[in-house]
C-alpha atoms as a PDB file:
ATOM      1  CA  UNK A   1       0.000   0.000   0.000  1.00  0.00           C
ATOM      2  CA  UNK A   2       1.001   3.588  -0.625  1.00  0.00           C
ATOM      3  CA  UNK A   3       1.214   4.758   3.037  1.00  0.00           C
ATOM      4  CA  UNK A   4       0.711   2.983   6.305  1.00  0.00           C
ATOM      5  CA  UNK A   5      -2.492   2.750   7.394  1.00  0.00           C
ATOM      6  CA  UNK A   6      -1.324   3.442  10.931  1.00  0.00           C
ATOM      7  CA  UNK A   7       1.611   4.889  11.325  1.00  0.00           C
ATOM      8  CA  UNK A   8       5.439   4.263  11.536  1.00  0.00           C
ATOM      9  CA  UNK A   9       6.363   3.917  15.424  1.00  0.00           C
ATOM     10  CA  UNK A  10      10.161   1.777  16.129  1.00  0.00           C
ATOM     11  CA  UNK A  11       9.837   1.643  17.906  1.00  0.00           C
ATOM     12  CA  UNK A  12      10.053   3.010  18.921  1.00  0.00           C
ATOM     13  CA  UNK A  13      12.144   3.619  17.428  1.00  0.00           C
ATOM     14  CA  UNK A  14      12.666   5.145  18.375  1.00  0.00           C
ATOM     15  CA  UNK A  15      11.580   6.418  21.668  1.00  0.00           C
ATOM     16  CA  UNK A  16       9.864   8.880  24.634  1.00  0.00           C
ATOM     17  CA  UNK A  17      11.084   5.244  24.022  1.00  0.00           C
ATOM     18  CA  UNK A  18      12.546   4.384  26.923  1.00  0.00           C
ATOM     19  CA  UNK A  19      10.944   2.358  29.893  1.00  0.00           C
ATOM     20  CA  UNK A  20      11.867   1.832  33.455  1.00  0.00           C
ATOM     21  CA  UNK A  21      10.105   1.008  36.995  1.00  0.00           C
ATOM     22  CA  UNK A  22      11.120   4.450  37.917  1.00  0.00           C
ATOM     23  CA  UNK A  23       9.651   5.974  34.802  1.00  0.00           C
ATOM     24  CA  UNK A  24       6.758   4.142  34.337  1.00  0.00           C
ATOM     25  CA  UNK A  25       4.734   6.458  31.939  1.00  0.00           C
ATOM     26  CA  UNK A  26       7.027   5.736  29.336  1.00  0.00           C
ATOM     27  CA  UNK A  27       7.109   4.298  26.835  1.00  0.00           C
ATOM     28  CA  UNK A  28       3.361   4.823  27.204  1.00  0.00           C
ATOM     29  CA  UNK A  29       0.587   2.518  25.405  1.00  0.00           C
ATOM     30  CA  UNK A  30       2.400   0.159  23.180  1.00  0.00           C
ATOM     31  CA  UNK A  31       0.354  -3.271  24.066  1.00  0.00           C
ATOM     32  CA  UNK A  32      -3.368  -1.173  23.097  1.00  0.00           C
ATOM     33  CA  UNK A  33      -1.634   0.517  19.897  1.00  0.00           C
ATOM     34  CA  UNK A  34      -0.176  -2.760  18.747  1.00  0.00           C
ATOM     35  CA  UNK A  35      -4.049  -4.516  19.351  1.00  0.00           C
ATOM     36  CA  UNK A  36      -5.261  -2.037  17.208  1.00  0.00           C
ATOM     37  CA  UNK A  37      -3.188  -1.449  14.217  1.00  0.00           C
ATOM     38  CA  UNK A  38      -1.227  -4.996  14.086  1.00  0.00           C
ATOM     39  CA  UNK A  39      -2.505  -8.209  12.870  1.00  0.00           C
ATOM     40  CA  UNK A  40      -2.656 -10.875  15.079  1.00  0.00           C
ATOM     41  CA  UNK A  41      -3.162 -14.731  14.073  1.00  0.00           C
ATOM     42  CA  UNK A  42      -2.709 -17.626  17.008  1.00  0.00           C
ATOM     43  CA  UNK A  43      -0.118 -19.175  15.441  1.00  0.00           C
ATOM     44  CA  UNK A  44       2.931 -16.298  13.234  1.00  0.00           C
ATOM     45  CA  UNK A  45       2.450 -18.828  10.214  1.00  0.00           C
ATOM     46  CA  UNK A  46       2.714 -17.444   6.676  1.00  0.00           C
ATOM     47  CA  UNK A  47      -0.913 -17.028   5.286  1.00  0.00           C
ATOM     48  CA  UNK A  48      -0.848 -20.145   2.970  1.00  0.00           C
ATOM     49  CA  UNK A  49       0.285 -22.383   5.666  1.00  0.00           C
ATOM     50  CA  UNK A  50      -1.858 -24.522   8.015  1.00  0.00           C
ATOM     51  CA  UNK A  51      -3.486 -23.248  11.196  1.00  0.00           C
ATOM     52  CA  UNK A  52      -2.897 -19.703   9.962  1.00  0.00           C
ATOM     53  CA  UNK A  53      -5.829 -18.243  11.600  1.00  0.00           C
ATOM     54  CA  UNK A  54      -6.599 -14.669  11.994  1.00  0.00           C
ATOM     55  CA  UNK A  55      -7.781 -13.054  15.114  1.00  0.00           C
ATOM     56  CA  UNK A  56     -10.264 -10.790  15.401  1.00  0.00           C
ATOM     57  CA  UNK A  57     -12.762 -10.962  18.200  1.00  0.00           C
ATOM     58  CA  UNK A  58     -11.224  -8.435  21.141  1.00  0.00           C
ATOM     59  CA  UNK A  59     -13.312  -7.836  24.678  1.00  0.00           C
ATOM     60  CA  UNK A  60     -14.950  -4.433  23.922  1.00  0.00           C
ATOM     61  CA  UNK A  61     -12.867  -1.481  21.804  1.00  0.00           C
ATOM     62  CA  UNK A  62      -9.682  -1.892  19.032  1.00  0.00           C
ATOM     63  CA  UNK A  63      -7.398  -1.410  21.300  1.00  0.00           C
ATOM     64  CA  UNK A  64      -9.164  -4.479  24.150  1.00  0.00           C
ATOM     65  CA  UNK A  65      -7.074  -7.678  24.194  1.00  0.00           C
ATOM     66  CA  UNK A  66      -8.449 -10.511  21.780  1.00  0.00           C
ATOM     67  CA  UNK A  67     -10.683 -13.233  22.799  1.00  0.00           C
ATOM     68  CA  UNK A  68      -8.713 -15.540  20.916  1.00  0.00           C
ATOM     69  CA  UNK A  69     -11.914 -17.403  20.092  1.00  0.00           C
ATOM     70  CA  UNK A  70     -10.862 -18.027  16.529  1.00  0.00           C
ATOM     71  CA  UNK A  71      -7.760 -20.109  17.669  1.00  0.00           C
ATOM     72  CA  UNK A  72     -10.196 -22.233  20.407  1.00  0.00           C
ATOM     73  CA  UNK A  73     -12.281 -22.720  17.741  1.00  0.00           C
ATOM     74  CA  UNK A  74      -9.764 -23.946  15.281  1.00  0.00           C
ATOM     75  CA  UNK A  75      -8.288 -26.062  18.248  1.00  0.00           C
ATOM     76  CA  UNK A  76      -5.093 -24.174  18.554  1.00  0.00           C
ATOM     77  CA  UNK A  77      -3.844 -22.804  21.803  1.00  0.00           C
ATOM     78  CA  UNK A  78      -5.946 -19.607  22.892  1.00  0.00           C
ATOM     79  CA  UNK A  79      -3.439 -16.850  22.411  1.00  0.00           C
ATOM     80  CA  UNK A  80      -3.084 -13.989  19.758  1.00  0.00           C
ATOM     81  CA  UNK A  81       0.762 -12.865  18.133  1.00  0.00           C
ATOM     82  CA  UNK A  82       1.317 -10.539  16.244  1.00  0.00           C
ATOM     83  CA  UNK A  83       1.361 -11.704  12.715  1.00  0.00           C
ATOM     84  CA  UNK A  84       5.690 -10.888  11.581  1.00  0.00           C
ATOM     85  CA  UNK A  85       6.736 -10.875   8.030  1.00  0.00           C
ATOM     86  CA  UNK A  86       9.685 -14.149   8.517  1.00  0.00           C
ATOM     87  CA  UNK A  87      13.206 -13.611   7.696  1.00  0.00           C
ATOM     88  CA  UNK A  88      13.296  -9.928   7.537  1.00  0.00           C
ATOM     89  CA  UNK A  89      15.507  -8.134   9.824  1.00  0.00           C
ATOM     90  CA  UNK A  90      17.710  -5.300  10.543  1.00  0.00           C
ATOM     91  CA  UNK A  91      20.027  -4.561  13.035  1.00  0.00           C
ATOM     92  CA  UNK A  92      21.191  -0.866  14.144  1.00  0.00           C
ATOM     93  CA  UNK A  93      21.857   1.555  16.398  1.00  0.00           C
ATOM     94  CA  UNK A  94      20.198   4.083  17.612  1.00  0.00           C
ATOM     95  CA  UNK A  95      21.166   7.265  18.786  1.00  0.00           C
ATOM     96  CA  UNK A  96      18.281   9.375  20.960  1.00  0.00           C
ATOM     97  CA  UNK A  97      19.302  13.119  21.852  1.00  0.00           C
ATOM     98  CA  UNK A  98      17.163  15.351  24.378  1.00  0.00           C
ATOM     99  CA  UNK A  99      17.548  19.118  24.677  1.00  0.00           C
ATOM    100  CA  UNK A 100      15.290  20.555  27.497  1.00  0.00           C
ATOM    101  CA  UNK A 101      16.776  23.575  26.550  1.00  0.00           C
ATOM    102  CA  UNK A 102      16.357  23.536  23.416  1.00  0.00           C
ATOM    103  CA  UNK A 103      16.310  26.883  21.452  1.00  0.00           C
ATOM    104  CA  UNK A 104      13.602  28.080  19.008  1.00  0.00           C
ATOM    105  CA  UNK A 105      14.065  30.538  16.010  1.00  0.00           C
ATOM    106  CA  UNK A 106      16.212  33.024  18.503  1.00  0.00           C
ATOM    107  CA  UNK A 107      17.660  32.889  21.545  1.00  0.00           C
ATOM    108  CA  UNK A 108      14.491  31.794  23.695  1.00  0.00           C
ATOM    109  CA  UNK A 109      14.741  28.259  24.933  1.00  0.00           C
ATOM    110  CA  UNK A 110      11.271  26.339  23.227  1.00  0.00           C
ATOM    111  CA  UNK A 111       8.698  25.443  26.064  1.00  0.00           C
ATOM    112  CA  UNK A 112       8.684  22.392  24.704  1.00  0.00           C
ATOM    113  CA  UNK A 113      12.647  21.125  24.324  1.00  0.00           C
ATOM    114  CA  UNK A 114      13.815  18.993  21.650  1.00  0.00           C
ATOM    115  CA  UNK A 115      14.268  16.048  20.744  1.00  0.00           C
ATOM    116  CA  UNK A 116      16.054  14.312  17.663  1.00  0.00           C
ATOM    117  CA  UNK A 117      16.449   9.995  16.417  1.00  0.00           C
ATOM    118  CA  UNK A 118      19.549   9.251  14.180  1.00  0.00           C
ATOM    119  CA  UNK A 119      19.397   5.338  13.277  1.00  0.00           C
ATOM    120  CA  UNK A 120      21.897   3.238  11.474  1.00  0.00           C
ATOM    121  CA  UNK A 121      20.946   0.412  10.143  1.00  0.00           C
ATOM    122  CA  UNK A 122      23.352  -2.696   8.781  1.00  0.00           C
ATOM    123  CA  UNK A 123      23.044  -5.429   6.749  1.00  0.00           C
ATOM    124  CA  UNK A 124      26.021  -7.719   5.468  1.00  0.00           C
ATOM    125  CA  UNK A 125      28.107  -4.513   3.974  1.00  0.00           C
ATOM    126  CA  UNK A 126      24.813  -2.596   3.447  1.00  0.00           C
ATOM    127  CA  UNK A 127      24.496   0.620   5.485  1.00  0.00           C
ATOM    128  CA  UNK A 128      21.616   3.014   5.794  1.00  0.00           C
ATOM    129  CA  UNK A 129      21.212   5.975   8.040  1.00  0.00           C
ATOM    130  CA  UNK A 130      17.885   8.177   8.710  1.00  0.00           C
ATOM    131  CA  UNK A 131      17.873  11.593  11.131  1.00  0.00           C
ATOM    132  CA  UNK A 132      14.841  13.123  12.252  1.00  0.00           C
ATOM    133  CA  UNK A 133      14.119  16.005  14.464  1.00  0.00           C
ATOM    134  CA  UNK A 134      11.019  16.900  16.801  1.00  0.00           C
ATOM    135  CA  UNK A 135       9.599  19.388  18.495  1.00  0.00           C
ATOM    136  CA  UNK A 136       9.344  18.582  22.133  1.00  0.00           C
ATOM    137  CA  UNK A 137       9.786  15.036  23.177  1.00  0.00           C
ATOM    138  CA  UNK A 138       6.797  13.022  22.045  1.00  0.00           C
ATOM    139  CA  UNK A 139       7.901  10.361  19.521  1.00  0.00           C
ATOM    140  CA  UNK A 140       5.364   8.330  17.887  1.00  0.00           C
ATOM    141  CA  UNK A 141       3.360   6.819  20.662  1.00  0.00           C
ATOM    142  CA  UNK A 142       5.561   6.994  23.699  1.00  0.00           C
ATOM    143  CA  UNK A 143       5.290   9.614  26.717  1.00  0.00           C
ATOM    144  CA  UNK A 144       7.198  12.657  26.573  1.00  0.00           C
ATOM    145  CA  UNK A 145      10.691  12.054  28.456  1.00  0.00           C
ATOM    146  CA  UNK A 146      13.433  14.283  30.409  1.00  0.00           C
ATOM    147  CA  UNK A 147      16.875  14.583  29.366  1.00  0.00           C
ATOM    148  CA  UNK A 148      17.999  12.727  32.553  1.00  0.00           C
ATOM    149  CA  UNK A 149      16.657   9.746  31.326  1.00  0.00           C
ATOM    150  CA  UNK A 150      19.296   9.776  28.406  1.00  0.00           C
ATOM    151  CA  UNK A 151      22.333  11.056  30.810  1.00  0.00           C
ATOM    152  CA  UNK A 152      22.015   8.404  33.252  1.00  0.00           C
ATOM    153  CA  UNK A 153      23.285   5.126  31.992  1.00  0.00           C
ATOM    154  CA  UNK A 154      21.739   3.598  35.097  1.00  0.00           C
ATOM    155  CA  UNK A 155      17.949   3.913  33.666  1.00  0.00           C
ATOM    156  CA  UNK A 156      17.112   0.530  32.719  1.00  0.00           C
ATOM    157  CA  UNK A 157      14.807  -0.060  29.658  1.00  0.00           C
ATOM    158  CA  UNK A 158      11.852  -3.119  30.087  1.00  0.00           C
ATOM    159  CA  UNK A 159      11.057  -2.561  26.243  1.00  0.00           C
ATOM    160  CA  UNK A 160       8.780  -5.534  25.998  1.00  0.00           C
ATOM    161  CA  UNK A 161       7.209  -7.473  28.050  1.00  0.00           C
ATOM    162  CA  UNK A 162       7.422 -11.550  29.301  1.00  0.00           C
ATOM    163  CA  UNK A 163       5.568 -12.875  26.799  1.00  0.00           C
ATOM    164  CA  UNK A 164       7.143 -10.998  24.059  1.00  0.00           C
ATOM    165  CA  UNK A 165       3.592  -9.732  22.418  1.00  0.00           C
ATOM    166  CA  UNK A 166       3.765  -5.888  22.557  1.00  0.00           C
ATOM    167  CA  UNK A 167       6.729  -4.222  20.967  1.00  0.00           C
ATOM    168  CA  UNK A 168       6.988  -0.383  19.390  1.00  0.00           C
ATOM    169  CA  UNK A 169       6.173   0.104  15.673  1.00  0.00           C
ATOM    170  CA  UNK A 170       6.020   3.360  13.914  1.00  0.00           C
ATOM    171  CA  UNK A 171       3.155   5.619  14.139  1.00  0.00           C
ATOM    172  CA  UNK A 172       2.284   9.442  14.625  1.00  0.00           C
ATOM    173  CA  UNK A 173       5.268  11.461  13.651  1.00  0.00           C
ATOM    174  CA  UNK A 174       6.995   8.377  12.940  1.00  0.00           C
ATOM    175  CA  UNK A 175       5.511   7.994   9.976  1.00  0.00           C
ATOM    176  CA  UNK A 176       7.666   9.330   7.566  1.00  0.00           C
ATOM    177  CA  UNK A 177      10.600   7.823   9.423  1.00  0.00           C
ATOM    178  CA  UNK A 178       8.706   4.137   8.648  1.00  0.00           C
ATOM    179  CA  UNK A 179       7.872   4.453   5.339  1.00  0.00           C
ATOM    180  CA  UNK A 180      11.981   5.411   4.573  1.00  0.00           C
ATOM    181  CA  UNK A 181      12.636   2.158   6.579  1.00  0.00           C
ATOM    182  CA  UNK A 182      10.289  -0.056   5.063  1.00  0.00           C
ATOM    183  CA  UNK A 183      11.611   1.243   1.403  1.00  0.00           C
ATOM    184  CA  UNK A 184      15.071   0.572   2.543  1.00  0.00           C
ATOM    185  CA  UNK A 185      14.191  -2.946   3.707  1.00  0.00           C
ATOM    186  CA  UNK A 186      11.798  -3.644   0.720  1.00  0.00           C
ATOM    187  CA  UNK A 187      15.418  -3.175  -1.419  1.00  0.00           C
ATOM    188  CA  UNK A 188      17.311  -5.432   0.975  1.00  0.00           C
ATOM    189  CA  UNK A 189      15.079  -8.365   1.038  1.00  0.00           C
ATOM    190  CA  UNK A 190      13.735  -8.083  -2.178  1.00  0.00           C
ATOM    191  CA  UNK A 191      11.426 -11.467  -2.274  1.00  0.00           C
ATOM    192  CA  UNK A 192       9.441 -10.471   0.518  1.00  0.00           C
ATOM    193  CA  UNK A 193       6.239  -8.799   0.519  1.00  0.00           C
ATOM    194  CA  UNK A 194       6.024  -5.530   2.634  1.00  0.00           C
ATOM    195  CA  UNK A 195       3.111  -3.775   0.680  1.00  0.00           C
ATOM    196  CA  UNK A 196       1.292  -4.164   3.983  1.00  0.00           C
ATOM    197  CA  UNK A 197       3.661  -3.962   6.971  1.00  0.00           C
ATOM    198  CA  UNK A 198       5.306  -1.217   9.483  1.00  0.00           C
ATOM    199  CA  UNK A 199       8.561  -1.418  10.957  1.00  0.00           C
ATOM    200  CA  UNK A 200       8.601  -2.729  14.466  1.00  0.00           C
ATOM    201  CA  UNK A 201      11.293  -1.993  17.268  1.00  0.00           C
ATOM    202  CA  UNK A 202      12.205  -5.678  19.265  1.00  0.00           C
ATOM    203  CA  UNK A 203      14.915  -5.077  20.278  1.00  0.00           C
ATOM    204  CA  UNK A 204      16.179  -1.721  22.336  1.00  0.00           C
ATOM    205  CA  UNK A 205      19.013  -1.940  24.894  1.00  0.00           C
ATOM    206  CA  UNK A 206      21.764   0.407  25.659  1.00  0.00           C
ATOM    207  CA  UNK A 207      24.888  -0.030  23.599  1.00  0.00           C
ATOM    208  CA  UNK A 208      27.566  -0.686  26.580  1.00  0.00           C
ATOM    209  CA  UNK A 209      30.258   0.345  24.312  1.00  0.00           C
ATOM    210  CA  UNK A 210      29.202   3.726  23.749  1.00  0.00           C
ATOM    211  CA  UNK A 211      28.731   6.523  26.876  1.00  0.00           C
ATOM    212  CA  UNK A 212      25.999   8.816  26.810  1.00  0.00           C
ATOM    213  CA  UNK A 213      26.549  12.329  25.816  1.00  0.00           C
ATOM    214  CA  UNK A 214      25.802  13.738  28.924  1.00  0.00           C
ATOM    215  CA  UNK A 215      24.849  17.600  28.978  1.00  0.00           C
ATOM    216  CA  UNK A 216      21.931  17.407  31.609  1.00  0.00           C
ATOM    217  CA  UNK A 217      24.010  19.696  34.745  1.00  0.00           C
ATOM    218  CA  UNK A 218      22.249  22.629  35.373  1.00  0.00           C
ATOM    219  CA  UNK A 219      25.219  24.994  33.601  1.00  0.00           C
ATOM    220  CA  UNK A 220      25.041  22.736  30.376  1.00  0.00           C
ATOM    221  CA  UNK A 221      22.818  24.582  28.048  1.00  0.00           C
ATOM    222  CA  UNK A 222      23.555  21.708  25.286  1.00  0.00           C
ATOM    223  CA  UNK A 223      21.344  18.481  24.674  1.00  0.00           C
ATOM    224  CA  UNK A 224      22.243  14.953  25.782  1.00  0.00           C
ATOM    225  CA  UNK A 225      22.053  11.795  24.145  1.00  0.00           C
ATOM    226  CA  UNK A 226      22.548   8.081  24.186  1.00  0.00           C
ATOM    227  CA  UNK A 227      23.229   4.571  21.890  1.00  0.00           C
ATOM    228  CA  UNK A 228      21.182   1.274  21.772  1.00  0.00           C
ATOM    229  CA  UNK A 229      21.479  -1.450  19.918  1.00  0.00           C
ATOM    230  CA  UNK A 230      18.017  -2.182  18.176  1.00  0.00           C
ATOM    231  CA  UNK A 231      16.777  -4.541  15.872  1.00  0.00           C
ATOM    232  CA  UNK A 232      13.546  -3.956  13.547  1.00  0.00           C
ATOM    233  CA  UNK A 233      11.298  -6.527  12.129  1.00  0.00           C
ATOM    234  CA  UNK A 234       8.423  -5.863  10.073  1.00  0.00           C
ATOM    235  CA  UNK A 235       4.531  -7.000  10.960  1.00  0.00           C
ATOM    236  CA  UNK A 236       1.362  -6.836   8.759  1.00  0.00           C
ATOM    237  CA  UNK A 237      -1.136  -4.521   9.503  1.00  0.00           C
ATOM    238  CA  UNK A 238      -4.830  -5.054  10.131  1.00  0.00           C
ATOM    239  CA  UNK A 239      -7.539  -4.363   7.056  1.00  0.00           C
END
């Protein structure tokens, strides 16, 4: 399809991306956006394949968890995935950069900050690199975060959760970022089919071998930033 139907979020990637008990309101409602803009099936077989069964049935709105009543029916276990495209898969780095004091056309710091994604993406001797640069620090679907949370190495990131069902794909002002990636992967795995997937995020943990650029003291008028190490995957998206 032309353009995503929902839109490009890696994931988060991309970010207010980040998620740890002491910041709990990020990276804010991943598992509801994924119910309602990824397709889930009970078993993440390829459509012509047996027991590839679609779920659709969820408890009350789009974003409710599925019944799963489809896969009971078909007498497969009672669980919903989401429904990844196999074999497709970058790996990268990301940088995220925060500037609460961020500046706006003059010499007024914005009320909002700043906040900016660089991501490098590899494959065999492939390389790929995308920038993008927001106002204020909401990034697709995630919460708004602080600059502190970049600084301090010692934030720890719970990206997804046990079970390994919710992850960050690209929506809201994302988009444009996703539909770059998915070109760019669309040219490096040429025999799949990614007319109708997004770019997910599942994989997101800081990259041990690179420091954060750390500009959050109170005298430090510039923006700080930090590495992970991601890895994006592509899922279809619901009708």
């Amino acid at each position: 399809m032309g353009s995503f139907r929902i839109a490009f979020a890696a994931s988060s990637v991309a970010a207010g991306l980040l998620a740890a008990p002491a910041l709990g309101s990020i990276p804010g409602n991943m598992e509801q956006r994924a119910r309602a803009g990824l397709l889930h099936v009970c078993i993440d077989h390829e459509p012509a394949q047996p027991d590839y069964v679609v779920c659709d049935a969820q408890e009350d709105t789009p974003e409710s968890p599925y019944t799963a009543v489809e896969c009971t029916n078909a007498g497969l276990p009672a669980a919903c995935t989401i429904d990844f495209i196999p074999k497709v898969k970058i790996k990268g780095r990301l940088l995220l950069v925060n500037d609460d004091t961020a500046l706006d056309g003059g010499s007024t710091p914005s009320l909002n900050g700043g906040a900016t994604i660089l991501v490098e993406l590899v494959k065999g001797g492939k390389k790929a690199s995308f920038v993008e640069v927001f106002d204020g620090t909401k990034i697709g679907n995630w919460n708004g975060f602080a600059e502190f949370i970049v600084a301090d190495p010692s934030n720890g990131i719970d990206f997804d959760n046990d079970d390994h069902t919710i992850f960050q794909f690209a929506n809201d002002n994302l988009t444009d970022l996703g539909l770059e990636v998915r070109d760019l992967a669309a040219g490096w795995f040429p025999k799949a089919d990614l007319s109708d997937a997004v770019p997910v995020l599942t994989v997101l943990t800081r990259d041990p071998k690179r420091p954060p650029l750390d500009q959050d003291a109170l005298d430090e008028p510039l923006g700080s930033g930090a590495w992970f190490k991601i890895v994006i995957e592509f899922a279809r998206v619901r009708p």
